[in-house]
C-alpha atoms as a PDB file:
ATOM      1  CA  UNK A   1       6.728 -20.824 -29.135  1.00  0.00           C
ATOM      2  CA  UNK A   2       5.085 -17.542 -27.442  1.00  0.00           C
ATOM      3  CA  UNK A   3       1.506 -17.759 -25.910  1.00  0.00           C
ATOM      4  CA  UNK A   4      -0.230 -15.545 -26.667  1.00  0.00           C
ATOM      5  CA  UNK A   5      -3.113 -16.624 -24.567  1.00  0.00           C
ATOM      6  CA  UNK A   6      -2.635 -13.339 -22.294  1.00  0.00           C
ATOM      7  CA  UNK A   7      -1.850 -15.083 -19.244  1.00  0.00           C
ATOM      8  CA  UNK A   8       1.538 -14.464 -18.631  1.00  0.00           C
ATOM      9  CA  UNK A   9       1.688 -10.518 -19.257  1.00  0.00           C
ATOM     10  CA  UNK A  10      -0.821  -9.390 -16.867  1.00  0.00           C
ATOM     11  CA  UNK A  11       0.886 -11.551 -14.140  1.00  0.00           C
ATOM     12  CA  UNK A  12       4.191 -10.107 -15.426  1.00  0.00           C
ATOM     13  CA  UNK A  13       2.746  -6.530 -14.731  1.00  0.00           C
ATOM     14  CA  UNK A  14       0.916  -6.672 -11.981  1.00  0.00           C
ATOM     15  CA  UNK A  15       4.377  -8.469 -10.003  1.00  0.00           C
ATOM     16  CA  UNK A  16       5.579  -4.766 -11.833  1.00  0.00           C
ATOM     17  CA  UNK A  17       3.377  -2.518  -9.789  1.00  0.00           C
ATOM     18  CA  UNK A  18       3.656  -4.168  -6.901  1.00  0.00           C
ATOM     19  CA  UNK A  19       7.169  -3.070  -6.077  1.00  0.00           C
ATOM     20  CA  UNK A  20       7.127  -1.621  -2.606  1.00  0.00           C
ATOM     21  CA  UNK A  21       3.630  -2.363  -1.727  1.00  0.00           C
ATOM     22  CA  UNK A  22       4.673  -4.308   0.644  1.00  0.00           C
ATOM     23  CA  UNK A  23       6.225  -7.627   1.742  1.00  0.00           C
ATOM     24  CA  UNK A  24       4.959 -11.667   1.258  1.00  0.00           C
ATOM     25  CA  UNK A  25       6.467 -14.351   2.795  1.00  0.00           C
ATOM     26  CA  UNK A  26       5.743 -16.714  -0.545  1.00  0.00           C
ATOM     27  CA  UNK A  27       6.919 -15.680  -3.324  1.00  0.00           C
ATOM     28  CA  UNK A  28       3.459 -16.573  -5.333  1.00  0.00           C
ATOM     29  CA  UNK A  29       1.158 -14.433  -2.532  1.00  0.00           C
ATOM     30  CA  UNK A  30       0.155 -11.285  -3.082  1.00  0.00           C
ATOM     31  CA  UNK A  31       2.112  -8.464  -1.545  1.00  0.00           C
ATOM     32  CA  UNK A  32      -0.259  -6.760   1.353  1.00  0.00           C
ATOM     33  CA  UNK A  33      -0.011  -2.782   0.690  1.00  0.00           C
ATOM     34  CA  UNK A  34       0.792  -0.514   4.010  1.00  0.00           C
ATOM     35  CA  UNK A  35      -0.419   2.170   5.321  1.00  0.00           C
ATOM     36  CA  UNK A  36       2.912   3.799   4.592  1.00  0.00           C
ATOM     37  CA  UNK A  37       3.079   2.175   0.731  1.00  0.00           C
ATOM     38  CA  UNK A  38      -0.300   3.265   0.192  1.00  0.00           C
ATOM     39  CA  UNK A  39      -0.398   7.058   1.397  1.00  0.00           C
ATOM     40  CA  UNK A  40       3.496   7.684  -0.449  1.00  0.00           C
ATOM     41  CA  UNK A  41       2.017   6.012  -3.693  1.00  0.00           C
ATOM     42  CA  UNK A  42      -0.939   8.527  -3.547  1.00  0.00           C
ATOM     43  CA  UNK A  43       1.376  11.058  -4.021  1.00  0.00           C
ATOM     44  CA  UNK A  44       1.866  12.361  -0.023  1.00  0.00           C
ATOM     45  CA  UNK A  45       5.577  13.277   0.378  1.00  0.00           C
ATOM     46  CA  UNK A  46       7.262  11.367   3.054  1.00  0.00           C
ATOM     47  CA  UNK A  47       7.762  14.510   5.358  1.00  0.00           C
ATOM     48  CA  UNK A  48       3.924  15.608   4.931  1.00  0.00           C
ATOM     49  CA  UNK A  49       3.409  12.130   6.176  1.00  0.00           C
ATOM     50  CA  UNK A  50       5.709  11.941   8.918  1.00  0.00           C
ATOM     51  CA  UNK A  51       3.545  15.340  10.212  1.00  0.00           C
ATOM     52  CA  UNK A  52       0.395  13.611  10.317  1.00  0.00           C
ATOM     53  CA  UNK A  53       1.816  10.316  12.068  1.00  0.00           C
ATOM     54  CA  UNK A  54       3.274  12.574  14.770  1.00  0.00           C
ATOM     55  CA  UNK A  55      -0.168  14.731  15.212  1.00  0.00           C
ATOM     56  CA  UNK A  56      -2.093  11.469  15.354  1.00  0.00           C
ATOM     57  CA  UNK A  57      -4.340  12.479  12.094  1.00  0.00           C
ATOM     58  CA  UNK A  58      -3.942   9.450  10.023  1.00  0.00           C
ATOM     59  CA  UNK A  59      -6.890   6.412  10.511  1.00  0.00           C
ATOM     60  CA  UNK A  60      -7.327   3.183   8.611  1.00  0.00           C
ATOM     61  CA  UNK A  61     -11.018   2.729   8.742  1.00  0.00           C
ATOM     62  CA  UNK A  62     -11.617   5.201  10.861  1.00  0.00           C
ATOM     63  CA  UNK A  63      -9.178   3.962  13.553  1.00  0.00           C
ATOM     64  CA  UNK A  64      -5.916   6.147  14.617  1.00  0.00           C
ATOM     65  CA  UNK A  65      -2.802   4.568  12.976  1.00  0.00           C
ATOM     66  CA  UNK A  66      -0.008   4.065  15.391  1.00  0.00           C
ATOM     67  CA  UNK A  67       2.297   2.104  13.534  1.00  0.00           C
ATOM     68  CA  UNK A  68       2.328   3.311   9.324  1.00  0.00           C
ATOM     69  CA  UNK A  69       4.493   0.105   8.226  1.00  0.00           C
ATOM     70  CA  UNK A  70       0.913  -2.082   9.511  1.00  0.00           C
ATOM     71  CA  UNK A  71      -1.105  -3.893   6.514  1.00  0.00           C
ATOM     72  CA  UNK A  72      -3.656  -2.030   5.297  1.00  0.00           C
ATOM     73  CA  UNK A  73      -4.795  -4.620   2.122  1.00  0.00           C
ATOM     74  CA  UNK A  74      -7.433  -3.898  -0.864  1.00  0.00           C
ATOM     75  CA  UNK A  75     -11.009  -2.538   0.872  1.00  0.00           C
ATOM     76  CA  UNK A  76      -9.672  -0.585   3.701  1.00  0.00           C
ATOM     77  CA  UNK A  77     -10.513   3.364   3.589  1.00  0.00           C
ATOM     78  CA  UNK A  78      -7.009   6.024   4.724  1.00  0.00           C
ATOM     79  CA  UNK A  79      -7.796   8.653   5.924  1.00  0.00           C
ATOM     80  CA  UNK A  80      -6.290  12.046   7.609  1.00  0.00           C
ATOM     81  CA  UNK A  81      -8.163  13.138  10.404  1.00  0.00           C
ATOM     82  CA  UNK A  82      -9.419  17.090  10.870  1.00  0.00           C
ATOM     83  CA  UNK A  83      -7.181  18.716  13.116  1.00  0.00           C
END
């Protein structure tokens, strides 16, 4: 028998989306997005990215990023510094 209670499926696809985002050490928590995950699935290539990083430009909440592959969960603000 199939529920069809809508339960399952949006668990289904949100485990979907959340390919890459980052890593849990349970298999039931939520993945924590990266700084890196986050910036690449906005659509930055990973060269661009790499450029920034190296000038010092990118800031998670306002803060210089010195290490991309640091959590950077729902809430927090990326941004790319002015030169």
């Amino acid at each position: 028998m199939v529920d069809r209670g809508g339960s399952a499926a949006p668990r289904i696809l949100e485990r979907l989306f959340d390919v890459g985002q980052g890593v849990s050490a349970a298999p039931d928590a939520p993945a924590v997005p990266t700084v890196r995950s986050r910036i690449l699935a906005a659509g930055v290539s990973p060269e661009r990215l790499d450029q920034h990083h190296r000038e010092g430009r990118v800031q998670l909440d306002g803060e210089p990023v010195t290490d991309l592959d640091m959590p950077a969960p729902k809430g927090t603000r990326i941004n790319f510094a002015a030169a």
